[in-house]
Every structure is written in C-alpha cells, then in structure tokens.
PDB file of N, CA and C in Angstrom:
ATOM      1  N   UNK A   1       8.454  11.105  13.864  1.00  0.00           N
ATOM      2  CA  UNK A   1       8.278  10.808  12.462  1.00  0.00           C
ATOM      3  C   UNK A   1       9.478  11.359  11.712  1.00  0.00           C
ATOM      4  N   UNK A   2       9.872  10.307  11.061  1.00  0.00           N
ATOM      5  CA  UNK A   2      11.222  10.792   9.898  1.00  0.00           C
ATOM      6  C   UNK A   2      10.387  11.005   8.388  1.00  0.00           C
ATOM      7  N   UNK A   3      11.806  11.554   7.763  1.00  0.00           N
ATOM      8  CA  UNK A   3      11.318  11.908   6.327  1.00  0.00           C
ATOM      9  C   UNK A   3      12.126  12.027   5.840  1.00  0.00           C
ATOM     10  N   UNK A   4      11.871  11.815   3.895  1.00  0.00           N
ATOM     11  CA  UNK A   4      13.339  12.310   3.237  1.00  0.00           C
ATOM     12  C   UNK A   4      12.592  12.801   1.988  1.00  0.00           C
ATOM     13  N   UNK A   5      13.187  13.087   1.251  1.00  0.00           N
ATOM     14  CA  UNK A   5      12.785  14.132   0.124  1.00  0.00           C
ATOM     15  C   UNK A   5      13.516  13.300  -1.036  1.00  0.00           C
ATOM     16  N   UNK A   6      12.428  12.934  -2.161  1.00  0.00           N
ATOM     17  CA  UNK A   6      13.166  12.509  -3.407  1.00  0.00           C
ATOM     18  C   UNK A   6      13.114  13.080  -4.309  1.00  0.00           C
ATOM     19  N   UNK A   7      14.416  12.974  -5.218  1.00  0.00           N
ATOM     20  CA  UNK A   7      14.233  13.607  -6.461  1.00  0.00           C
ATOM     21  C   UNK A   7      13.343  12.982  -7.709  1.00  0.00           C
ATOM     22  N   UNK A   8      12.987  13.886  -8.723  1.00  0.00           N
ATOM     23  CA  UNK A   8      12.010  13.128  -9.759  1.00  0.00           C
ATOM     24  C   UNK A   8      12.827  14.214 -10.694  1.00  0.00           C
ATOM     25  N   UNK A   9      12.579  13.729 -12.399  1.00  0.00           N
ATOM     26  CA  UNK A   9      12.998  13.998 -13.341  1.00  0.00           C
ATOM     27  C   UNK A   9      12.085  15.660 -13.631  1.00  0.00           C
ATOM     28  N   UNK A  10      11.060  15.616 -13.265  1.00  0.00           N
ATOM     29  CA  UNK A  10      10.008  16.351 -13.356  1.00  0.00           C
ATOM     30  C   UNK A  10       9.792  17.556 -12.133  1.00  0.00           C
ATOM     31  N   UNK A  11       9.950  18.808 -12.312  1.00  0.00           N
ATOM     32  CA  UNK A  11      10.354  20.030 -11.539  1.00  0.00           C
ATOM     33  C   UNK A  11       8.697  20.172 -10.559  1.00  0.00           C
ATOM     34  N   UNK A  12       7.449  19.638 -11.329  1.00  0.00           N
ATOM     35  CA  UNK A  12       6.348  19.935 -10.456  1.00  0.00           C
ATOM     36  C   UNK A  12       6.391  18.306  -9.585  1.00  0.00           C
ATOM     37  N   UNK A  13       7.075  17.605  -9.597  1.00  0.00           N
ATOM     38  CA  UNK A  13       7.052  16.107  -8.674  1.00  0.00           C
ATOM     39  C   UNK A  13       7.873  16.186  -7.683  1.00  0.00           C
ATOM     40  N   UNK A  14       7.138  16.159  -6.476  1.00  0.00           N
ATOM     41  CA  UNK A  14       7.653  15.905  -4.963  1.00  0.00           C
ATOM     42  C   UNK A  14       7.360  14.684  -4.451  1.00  0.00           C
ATOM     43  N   UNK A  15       8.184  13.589  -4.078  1.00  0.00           N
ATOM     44  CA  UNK A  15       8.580  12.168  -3.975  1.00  0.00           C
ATOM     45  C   UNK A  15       9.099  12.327  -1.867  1.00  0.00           C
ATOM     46  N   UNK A  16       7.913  12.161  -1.065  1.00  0.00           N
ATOM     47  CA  UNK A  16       8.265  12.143   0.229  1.00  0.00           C
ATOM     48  C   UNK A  16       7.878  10.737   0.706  1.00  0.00           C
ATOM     49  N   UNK A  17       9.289  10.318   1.400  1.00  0.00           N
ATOM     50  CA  UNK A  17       9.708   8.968   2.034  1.00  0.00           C
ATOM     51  C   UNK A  17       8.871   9.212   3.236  1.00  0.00           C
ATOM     52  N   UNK A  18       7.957   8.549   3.836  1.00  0.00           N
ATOM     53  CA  UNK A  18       7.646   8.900   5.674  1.00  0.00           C
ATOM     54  C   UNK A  18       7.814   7.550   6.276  1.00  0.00           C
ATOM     55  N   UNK A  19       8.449   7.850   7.560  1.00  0.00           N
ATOM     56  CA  UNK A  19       8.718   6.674   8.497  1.00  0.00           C
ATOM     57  C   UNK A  19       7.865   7.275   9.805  1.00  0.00           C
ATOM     58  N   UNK A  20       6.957   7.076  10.707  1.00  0.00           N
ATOM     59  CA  UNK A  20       5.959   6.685  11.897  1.00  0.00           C
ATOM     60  C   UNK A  20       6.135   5.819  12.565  1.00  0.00           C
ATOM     61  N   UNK A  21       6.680   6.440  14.020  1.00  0.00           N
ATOM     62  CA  UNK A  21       6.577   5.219  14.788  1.00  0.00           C
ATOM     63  C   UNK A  21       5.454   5.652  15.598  1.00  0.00           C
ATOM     64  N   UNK A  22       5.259   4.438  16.333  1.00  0.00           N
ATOM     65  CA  UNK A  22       3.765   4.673  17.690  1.00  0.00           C
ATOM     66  C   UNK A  22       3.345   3.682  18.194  1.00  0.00           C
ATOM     67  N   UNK A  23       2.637   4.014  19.253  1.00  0.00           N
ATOM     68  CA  UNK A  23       2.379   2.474  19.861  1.00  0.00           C
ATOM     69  C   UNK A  23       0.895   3.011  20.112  1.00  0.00           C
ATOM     70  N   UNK A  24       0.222   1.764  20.317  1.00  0.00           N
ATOM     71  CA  UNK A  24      -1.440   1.445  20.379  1.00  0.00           C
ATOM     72  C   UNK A  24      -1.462   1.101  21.439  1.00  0.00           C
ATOM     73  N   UNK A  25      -2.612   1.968  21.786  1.00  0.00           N
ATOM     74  CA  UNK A  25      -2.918   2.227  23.307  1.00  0.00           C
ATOM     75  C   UNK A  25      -3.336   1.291  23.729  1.00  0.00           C
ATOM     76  N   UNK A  26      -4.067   0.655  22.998  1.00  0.00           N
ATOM     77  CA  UNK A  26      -4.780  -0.530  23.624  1.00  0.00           C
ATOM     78  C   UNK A  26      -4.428  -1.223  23.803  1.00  0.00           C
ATOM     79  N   UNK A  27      -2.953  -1.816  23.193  1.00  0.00           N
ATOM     80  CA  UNK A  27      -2.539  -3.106  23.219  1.00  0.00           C
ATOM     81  C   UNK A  27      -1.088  -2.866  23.896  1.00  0.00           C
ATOM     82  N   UNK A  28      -0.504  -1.602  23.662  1.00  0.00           N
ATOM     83  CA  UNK A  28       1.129  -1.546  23.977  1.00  0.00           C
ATOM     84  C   UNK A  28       1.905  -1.650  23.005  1.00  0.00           C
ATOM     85  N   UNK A  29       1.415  -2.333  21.823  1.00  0.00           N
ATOM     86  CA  UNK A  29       2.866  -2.773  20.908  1.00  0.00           C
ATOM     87  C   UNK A  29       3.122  -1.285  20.443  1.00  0.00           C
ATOM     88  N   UNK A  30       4.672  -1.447  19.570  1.00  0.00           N
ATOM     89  CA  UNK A  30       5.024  -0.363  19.152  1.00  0.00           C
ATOM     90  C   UNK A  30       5.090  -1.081  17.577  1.00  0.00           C
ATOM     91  N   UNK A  31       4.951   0.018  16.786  1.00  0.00           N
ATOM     92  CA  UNK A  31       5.191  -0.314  15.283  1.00  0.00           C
ATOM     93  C   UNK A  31       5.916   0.518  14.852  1.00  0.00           C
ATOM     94  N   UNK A  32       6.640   0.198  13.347  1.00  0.00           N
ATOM     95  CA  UNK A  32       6.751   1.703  12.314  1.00  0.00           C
ATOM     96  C   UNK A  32       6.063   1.547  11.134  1.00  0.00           C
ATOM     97  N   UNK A  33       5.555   2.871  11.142  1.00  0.00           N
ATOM     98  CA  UNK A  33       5.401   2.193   9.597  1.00  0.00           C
ATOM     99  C   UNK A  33       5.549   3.268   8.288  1.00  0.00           C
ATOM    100  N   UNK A  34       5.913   2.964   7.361  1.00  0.00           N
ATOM    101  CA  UNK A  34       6.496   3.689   6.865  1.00  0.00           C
ATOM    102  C   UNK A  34       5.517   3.840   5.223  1.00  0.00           C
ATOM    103  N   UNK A  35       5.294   5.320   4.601  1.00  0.00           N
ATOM    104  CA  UNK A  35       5.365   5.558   3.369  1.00  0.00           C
ATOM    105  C   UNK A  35       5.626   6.528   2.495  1.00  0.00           C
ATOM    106  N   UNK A  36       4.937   6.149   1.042  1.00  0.00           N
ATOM    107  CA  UNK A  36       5.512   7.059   0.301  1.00  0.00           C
ATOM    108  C   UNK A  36       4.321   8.114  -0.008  1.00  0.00           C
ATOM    109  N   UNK A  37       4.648   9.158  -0.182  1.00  0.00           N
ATOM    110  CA  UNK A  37       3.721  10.624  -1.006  1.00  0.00           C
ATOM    111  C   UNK A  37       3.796  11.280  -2.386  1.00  0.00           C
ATOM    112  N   UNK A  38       3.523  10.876  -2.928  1.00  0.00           N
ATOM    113  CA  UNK A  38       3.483  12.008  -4.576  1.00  0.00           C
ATOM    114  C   UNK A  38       2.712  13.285  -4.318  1.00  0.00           C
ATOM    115  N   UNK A  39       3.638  14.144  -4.927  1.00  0.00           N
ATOM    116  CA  UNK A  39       2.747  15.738  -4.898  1.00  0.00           C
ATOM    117  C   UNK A  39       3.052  15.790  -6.130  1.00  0.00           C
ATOM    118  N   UNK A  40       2.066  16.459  -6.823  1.00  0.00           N
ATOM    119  CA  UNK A  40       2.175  17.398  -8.743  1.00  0.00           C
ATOM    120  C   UNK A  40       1.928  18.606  -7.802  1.00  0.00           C
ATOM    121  N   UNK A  41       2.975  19.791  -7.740  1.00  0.00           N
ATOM    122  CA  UNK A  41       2.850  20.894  -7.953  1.00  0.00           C
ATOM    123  C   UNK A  41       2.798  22.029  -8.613  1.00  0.00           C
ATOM    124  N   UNK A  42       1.994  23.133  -8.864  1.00  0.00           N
ATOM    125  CA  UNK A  42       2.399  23.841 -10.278  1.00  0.00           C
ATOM    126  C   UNK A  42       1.130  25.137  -9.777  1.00  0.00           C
ATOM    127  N   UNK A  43       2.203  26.192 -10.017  1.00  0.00           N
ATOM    128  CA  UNK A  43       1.791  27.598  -9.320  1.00  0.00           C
ATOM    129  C   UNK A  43       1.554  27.757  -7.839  1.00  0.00           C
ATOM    130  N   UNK A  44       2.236  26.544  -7.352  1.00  0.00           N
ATOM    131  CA  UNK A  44       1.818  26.763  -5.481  1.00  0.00           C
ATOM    132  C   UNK A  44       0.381  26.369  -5.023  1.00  0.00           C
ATOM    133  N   UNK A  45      -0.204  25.020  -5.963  1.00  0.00           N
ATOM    134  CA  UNK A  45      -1.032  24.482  -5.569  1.00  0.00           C
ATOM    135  C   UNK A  45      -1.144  23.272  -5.741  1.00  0.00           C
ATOM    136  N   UNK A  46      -1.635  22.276  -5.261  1.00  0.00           N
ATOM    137  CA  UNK A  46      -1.376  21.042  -5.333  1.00  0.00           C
ATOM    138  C   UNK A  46      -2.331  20.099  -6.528  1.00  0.00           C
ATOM    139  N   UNK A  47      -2.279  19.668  -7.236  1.00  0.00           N
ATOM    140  CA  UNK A  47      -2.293  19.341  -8.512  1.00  0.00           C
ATOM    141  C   UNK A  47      -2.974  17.371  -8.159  1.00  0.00           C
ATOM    142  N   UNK A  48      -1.873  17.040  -7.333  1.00  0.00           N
ATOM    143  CA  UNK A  48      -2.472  15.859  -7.197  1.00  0.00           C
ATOM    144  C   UNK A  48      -1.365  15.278  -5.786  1.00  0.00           C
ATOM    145  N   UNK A  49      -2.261  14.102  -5.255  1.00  0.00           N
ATOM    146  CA  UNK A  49      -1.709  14.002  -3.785  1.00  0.00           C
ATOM    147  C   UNK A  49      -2.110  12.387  -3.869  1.00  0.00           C
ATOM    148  N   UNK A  50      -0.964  12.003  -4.034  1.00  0.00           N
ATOM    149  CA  UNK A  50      -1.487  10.446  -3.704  1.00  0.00           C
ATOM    150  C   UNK A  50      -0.447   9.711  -2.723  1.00  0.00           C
ATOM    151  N   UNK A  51      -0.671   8.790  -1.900  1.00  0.00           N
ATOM    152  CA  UNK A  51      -0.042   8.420  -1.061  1.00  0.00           C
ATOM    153  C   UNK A  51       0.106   6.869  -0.878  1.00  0.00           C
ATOM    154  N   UNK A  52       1.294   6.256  -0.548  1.00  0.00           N
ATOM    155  CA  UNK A  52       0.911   4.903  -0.540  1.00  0.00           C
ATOM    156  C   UNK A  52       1.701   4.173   0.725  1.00  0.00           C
ATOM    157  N   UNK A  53       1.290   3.565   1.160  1.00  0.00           N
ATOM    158  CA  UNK A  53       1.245   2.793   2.413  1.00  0.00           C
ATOM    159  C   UNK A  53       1.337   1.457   2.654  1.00  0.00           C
ATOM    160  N   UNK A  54       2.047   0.506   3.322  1.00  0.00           N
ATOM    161  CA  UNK A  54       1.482  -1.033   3.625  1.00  0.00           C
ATOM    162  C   UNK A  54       1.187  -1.119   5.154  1.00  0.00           C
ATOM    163  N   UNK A  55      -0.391  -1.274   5.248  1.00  0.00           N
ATOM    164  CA  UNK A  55      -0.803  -1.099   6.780  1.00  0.00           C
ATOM    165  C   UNK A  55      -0.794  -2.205   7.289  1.00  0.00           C
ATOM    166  N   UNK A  56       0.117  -3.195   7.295  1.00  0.00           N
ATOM    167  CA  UNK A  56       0.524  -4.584   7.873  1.00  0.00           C
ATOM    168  C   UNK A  56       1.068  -4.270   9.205  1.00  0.00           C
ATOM    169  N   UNK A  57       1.866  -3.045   9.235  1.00  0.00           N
ATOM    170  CA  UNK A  57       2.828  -3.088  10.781  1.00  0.00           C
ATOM    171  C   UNK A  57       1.561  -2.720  11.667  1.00  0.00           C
ATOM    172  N   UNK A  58       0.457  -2.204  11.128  1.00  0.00           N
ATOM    173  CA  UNK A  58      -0.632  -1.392  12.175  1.00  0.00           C
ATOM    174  C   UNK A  58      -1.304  -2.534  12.432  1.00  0.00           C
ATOM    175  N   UNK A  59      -1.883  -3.417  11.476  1.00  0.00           N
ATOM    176  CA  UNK A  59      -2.080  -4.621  11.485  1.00  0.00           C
ATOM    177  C   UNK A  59      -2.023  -5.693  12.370  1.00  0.00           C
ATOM    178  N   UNK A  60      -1.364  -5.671  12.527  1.00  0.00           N
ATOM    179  CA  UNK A  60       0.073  -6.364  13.367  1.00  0.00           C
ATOM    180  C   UNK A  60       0.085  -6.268  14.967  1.00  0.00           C
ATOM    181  N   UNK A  61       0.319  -4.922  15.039  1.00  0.00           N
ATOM    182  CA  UNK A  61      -0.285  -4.361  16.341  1.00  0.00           C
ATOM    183  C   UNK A  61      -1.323  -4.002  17.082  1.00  0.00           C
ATOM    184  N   UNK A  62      -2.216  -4.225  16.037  1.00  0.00           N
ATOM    185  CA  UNK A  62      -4.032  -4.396  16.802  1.00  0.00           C
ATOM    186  C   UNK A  62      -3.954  -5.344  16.650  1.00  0.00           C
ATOM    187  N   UNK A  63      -2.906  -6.573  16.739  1.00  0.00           N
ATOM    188  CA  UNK A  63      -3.409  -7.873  16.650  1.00  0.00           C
ATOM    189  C   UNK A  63      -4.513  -8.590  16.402  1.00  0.00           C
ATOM    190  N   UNK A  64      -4.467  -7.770  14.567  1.00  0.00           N
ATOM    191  CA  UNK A  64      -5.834  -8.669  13.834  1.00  0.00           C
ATOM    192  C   UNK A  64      -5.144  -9.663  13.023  1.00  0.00           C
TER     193      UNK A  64
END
C-alpha cells in the first residue's frame, strides 16, 4: 500500500491519498484501488474521519 500526504489551507486538515493493491483469493485477479481520507484534527484527537473510495476495481475482480 502507497500513500501521500496533502496539503490543505487549514492546520487541523489532513488530506491522505491511498493506493491498495491485492488480489482475491477466489478468483486470482489483482486490482488497485485507490483513495482519499479527510482527518479534522485538533488537540490530538480526531474530530472527523471521512473517507472516499470508488469500489469498481474490487468490483471488477469479484467479477460482479
């Protein structure tokens, strides 16, 4: 799994890129798939966590 770190205008906003690769056991294929993470941080606790995803490559590879 890769990653990158983005900047935001805003000192409590953490902006993480994720890339996943893997393959499904069941079938063999390999996929990647890749997303994004928002963190609000503020005093060393997490504030809010949202994450976003397009689960097409997984999709794809359970050949639904």
């Amino acid at each position: 799994m890769g990653s990158c770190q983005r900047s935001s205008d805003r000192p409590e906003v953490l902006i993480v890129e994720l890339v996943a690769r893997a393959t499904v056991t069941t079938t063999g294929h390999a996929f990647t798939a890749r997303s994004i993470q928002v963190f609000r941080i503020r005093d060393g606790k997490i504030l809010l966590f949202r994450d976003y995803a397009n689960p097409s490559a997984l999709t794809e590879a359970l050949g639904a």
